[in-house]
C-alpha atoms as a PDB file:
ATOM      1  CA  UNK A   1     -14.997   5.610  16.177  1.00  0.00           C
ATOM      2  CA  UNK A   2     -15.126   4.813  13.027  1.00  0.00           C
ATOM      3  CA  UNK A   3     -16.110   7.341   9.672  1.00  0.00           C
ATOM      4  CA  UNK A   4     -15.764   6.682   6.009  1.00  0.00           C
ATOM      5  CA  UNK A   5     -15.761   8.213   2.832  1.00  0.00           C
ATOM      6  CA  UNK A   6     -15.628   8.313  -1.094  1.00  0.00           C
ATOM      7  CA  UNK A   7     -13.490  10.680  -2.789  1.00  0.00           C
ATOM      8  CA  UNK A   8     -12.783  11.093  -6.638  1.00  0.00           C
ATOM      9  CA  UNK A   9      -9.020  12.222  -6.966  1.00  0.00           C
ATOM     10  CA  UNK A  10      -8.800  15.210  -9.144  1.00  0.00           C
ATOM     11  CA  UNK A  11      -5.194  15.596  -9.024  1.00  0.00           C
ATOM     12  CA  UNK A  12      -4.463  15.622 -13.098  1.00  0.00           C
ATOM     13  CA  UNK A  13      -1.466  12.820 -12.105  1.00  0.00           C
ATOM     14  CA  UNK A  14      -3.472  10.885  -9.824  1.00  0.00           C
ATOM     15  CA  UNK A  15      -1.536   9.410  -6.324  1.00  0.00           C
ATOM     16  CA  UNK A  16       1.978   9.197  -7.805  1.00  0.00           C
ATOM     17  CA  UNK A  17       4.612   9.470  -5.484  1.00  0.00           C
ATOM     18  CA  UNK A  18       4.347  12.986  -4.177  1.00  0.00           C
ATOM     19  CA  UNK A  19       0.920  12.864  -2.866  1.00  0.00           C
ATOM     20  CA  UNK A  20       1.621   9.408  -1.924  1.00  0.00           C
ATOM     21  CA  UNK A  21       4.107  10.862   0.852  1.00  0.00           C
ATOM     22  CA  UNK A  22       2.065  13.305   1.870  1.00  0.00           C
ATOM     23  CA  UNK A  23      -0.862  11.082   2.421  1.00  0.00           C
ATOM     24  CA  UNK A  24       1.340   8.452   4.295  1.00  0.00           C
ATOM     25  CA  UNK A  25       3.121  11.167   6.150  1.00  0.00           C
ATOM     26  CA  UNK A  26      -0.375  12.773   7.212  1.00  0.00           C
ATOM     27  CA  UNK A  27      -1.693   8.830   7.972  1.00  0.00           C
ATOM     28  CA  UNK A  28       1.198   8.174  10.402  1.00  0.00           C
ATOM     29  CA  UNK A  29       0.470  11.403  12.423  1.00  0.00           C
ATOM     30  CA  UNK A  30      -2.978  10.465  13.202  1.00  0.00           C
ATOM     31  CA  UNK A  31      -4.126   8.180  16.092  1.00  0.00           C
ATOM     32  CA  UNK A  32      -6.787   6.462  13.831  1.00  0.00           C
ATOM     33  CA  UNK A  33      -5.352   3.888  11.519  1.00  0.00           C
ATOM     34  CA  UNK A  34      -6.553   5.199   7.388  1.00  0.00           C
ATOM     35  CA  UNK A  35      -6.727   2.983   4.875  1.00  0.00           C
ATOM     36  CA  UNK A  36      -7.835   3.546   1.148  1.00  0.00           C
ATOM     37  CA  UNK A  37      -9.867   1.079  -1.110  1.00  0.00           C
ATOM     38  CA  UNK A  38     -10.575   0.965  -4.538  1.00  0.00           C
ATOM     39  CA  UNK A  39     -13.863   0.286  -6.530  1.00  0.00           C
ATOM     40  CA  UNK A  40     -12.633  -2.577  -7.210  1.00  0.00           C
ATOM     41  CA  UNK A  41     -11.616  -3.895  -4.020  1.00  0.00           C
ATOM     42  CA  UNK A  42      -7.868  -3.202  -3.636  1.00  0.00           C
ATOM     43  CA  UNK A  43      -6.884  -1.640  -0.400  1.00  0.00           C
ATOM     44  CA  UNK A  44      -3.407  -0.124   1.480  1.00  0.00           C
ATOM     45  CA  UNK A  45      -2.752   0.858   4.926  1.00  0.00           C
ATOM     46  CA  UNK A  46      -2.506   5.073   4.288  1.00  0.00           C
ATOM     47  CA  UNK A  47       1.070   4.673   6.387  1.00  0.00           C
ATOM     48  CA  UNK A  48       2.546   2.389   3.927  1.00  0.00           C
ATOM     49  CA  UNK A  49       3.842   4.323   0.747  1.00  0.00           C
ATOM     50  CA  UNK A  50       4.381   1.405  -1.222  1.00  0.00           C
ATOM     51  CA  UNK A  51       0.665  -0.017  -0.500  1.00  0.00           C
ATOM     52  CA  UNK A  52      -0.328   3.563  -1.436  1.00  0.00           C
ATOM     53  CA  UNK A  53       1.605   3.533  -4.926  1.00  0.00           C
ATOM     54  CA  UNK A  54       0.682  -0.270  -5.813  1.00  0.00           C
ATOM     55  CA  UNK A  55      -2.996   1.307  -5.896  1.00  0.00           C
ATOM     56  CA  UNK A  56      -1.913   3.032  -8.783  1.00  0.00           C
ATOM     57  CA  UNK A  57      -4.907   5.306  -8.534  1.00  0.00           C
ATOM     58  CA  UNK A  58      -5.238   7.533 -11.425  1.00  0.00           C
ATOM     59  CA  UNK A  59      -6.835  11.103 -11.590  1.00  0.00           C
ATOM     60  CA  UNK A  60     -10.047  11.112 -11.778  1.00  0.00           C
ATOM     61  CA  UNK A  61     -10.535   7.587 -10.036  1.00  0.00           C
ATOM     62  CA  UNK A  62     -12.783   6.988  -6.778  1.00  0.00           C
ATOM     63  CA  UNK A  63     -11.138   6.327  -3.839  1.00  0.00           C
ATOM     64  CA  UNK A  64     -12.708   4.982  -0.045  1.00  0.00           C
ATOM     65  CA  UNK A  65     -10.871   6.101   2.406  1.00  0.00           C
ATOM     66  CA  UNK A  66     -12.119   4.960   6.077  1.00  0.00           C
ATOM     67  CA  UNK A  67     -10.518   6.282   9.279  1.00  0.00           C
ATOM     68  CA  UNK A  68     -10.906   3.938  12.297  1.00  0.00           C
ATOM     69  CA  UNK A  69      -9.761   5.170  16.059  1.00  0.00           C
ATOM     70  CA  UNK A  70     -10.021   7.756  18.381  1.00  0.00           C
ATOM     71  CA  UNK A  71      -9.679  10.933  16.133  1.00  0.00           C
ATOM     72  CA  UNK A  72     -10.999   9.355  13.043  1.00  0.00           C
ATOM     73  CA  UNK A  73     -12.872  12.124  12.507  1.00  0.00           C
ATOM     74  CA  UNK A  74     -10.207  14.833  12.807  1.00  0.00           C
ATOM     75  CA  UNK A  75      -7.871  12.446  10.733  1.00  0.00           C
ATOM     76  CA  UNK A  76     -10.923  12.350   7.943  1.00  0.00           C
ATOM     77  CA  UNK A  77     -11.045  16.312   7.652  1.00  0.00           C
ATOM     78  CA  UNK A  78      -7.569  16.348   7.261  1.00  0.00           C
ATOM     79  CA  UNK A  79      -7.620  13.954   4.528  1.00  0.00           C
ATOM     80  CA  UNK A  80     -10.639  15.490   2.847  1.00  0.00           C
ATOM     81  CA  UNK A  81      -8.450  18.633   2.786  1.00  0.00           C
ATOM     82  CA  UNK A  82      -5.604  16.795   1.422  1.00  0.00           C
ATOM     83  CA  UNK A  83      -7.665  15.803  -1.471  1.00  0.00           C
ATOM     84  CA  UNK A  84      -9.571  18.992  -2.298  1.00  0.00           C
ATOM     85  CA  UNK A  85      -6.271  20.923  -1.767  1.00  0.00           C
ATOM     86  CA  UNK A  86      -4.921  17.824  -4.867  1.00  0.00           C
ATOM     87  CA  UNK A  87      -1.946  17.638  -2.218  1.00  0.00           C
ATOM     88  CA  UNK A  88      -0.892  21.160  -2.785  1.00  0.00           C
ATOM     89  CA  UNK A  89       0.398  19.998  -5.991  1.00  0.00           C
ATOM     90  CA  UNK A  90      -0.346  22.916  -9.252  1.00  0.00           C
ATOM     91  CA  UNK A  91       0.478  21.736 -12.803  1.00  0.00           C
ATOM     92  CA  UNK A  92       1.523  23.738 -15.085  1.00  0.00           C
ATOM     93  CA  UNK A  93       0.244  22.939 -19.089  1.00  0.00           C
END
C-alpha cells in the first residue's frame, strides 16, 4: 500500500533537531518505509536524522511525505498527528 501527502510545517522553528528525532524515531517504528520530499525535489528516508536535518525545512515550508508498506496508512495518521501536534513542541515569545 502505498498513501501520500502534502503538509505545510507550522512549527515556528521548522524540522530542527527535536522534531527531527521524533519524526525519525516515529519512522523507524512503522512497518512502511516514510520518506519526505521537498518542492523542490530533495528527499530523506524519515529513519535517517541526518537526511531529515540536511532538508533544512523551515516553518512554514511544504513538505511530501509518502508512506509505502503494509501499515502505510496507520504510519500516515501518525505522522499527520505529528505535524498538527508541531511535534509537541510550544514556544514561548
Amino acid at each position: 500500500m502505498r498513501t501520500e501527502k502534502t503538509f505545510t510545517i507550522a512549527n515556528k522553528y521548522g524540522l530542527h533537531v527535536r522534531p527531527c528525532t521524533k519524526l525519525s524515531g516515529l519512522a523507524s517504528s512503522c512497518k512502511s518505509r516514510i520518506t519526505l520530499a521537498t518542492a523542490d525535489g530533495r528527499s530523506a528516508d524519515g529513519e535517517s536524522l541526518l537526511e531529515l536535518l540536511g532538508l533544512g525545512i523551515l516553518g512554514g515550508e511544504a513538505v511530501t511525505i509518502v508512506a509505502v508498506g503494509d501499515d502505510a496508512q496507520e504510519a500516515m495518521d501518525a505522522v499527520a498527528a505529528m505535524i498538527d501536534d508541531q511535534f509537541g513542541l510550544r514556544y514561548d515569545e
